[in-house]
Protein backbone atom coordinates (compact mmCIF):
# COMPACT_ATOMS: atom_id res chain seq x y z
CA UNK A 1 8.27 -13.91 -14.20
CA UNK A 2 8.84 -10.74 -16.14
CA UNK A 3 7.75 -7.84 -15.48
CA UNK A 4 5.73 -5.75 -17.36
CA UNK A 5 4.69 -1.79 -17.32
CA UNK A 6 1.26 -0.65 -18.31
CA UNK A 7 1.65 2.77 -17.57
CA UNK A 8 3.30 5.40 -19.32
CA UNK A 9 6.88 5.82 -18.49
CA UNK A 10 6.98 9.98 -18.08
CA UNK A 11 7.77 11.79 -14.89
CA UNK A 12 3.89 12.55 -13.20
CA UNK A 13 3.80 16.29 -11.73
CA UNK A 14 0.04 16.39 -11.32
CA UNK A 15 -1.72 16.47 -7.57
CA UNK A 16 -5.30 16.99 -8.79
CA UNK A 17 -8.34 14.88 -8.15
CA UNK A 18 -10.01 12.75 -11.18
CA UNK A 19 -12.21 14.88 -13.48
CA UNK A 20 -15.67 13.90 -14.35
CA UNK A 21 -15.30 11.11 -17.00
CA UNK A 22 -11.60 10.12 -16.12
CA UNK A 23 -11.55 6.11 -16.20
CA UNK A 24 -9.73 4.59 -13.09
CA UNK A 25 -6.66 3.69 -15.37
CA UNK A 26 -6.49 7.57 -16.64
CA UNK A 27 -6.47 8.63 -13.10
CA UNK A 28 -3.80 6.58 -11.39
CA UNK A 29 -1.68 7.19 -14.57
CA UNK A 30 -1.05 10.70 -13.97
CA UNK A 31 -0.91 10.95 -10.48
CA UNK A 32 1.89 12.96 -8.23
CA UNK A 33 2.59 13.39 -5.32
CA UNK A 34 3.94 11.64 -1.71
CA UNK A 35 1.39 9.61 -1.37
CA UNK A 36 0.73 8.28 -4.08
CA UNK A 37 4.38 7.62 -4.70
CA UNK A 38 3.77 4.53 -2.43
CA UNK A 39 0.99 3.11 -4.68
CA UNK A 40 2.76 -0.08 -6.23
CA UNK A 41 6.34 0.38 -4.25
């Protein structure tokens, strides 16, 4: 199977909650942090 990236390869500094009209896919694609660096490992 190969594998394939949807989201955007940069490096993701940002902590912060969603904001009010963030979709799900905006949100998880800028998150930072320890624990979300396990999301997907």
């Amino acid at each position: 199977m190969i594998g394939v990236n949807i989201f955007s390869a940069v490096e993701r500094t940002d902590p912060s909650l969603a904001e009010h009209g963030d979709s799900h896919f905006q949100f998880i694609d800028c998150l930072a942090g320890p624990f979300w660096g396990q999301v997907g490992t």
